[in-house]
N, C-alpha and C. Protein backbone atom coordinates (compact mmCIF):
# COMPACT_ATOMS: atom_id res chain seq x y z
N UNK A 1 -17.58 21.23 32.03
CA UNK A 1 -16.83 20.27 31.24
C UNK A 1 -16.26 19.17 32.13
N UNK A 2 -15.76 19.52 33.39
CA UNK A 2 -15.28 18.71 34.26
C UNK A 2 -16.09 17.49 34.49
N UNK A 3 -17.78 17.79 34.57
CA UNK A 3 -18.84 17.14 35.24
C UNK A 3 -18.80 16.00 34.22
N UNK A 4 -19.06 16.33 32.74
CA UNK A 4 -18.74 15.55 31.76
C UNK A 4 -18.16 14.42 31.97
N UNK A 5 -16.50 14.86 32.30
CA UNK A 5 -15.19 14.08 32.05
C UNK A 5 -15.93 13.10 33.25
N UNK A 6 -16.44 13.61 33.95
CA UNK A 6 -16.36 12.74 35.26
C UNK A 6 -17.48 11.27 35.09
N UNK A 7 -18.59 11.80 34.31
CA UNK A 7 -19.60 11.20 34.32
C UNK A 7 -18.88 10.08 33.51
N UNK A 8 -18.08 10.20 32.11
CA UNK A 8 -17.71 9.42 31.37
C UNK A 8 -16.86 8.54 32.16
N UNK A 9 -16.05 9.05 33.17
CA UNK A 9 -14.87 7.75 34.22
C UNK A 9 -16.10 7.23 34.74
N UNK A 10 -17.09 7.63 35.38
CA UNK A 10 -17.93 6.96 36.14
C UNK A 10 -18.30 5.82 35.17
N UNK A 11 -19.31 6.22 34.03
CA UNK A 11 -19.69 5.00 33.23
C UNK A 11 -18.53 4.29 33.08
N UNK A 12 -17.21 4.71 32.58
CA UNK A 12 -16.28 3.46 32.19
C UNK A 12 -15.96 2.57 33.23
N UNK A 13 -16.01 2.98 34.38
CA UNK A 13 -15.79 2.42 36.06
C UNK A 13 -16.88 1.49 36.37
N UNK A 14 -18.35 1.66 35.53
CA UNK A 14 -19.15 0.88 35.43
C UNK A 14 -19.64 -0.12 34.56
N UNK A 15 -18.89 0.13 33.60
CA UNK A 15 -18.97 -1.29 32.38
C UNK A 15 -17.60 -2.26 33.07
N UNK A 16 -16.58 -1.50 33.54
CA UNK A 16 -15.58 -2.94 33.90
C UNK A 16 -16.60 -3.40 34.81
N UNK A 17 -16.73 -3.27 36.35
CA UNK A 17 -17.35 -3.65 37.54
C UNK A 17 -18.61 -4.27 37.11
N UNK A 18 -19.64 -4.41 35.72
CA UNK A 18 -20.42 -5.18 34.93
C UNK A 18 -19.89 -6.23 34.72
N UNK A 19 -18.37 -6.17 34.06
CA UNK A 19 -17.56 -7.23 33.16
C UNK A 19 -17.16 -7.97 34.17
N UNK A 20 -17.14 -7.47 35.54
CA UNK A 20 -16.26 -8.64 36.80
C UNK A 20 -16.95 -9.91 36.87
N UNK A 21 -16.28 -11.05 36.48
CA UNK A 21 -16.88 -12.09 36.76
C UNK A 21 -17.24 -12.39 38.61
N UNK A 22 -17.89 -13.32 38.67
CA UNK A 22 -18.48 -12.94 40.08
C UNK A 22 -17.75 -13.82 40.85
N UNK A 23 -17.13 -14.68 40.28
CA UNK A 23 -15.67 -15.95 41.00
C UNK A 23 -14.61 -15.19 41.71
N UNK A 24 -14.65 -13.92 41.04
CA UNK A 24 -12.86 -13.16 40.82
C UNK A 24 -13.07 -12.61 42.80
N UNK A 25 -11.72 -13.00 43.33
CA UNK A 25 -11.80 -12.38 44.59
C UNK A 25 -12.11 -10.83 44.52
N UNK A 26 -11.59 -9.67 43.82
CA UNK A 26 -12.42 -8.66 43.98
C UNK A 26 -13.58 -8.62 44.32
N UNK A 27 -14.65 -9.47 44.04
CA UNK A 27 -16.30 -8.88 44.14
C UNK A 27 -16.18 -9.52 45.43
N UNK A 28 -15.56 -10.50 45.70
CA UNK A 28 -16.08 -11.10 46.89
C UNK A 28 -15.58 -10.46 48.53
N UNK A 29 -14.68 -9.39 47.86
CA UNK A 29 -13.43 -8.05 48.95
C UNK A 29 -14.88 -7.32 49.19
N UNK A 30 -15.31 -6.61 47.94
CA UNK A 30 -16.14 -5.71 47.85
C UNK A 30 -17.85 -5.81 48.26
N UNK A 31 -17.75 -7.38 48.24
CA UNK A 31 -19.23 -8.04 49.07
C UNK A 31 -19.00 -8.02 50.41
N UNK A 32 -17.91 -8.40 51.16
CA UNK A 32 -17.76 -8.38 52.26
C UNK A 32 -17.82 -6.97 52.64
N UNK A 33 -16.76 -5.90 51.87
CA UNK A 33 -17.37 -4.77 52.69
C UNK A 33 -18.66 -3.85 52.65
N UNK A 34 -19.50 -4.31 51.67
CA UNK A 34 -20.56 -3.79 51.81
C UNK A 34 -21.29 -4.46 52.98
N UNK A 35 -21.23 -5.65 52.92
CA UNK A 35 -21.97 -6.24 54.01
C UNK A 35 -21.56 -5.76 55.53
N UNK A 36 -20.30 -5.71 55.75
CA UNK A 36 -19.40 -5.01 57.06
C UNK A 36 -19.88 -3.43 57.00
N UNK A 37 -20.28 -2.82 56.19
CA UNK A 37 -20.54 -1.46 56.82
C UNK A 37 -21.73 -1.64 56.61
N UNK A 38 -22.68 -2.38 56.30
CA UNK A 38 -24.07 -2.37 56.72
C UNK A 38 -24.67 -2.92 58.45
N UNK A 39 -23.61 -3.82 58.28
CA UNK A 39 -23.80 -4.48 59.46
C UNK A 39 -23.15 -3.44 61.02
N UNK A 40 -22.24 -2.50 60.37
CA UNK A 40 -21.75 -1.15 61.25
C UNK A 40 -22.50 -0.41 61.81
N UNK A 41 -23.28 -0.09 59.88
CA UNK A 41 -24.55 1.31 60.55
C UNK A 41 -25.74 0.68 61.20
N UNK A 42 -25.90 -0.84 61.17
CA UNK A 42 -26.88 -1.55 62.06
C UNK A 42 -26.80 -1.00 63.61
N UNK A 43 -25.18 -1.96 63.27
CA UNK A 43 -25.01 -1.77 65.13
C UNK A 43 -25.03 0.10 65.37
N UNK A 44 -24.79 0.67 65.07
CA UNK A 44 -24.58 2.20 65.36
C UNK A 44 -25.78 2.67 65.36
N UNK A 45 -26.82 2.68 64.70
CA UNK A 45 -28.33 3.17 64.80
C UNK A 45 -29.40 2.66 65.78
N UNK A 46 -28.85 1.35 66.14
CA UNK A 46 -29.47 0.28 67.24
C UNK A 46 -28.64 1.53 68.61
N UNK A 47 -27.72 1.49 68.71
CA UNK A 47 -27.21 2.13 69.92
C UNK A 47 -27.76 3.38 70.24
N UNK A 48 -28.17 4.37 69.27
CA UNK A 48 -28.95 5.65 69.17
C UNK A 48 -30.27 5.45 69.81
């Protein structure tokens, strides 16, 4: 039942983050850090 509850926050967590307009500084927090930990596990796998 838990898995349920969870799946349903997940979808609702995913229709707002749909609804974010793409101007709003949030996406642009959340672009940067995707880009910053890609650019992390770059440098970190290059060093391996």
């Amino acid at each position: 039942m838990a898995l349920r509850e969870y799946r349903s926050d997940a979808a609702v967590a995913a229709r707002k983050t749909e609804a974010m307009p793409i101007g709003s500084p949030a996406y642009w927090v959340c672009l940067a850090l995707l880009v910053a930990t890609v650019a992390l596990a770059a440098r970190i796998a290059s060093l391996w």
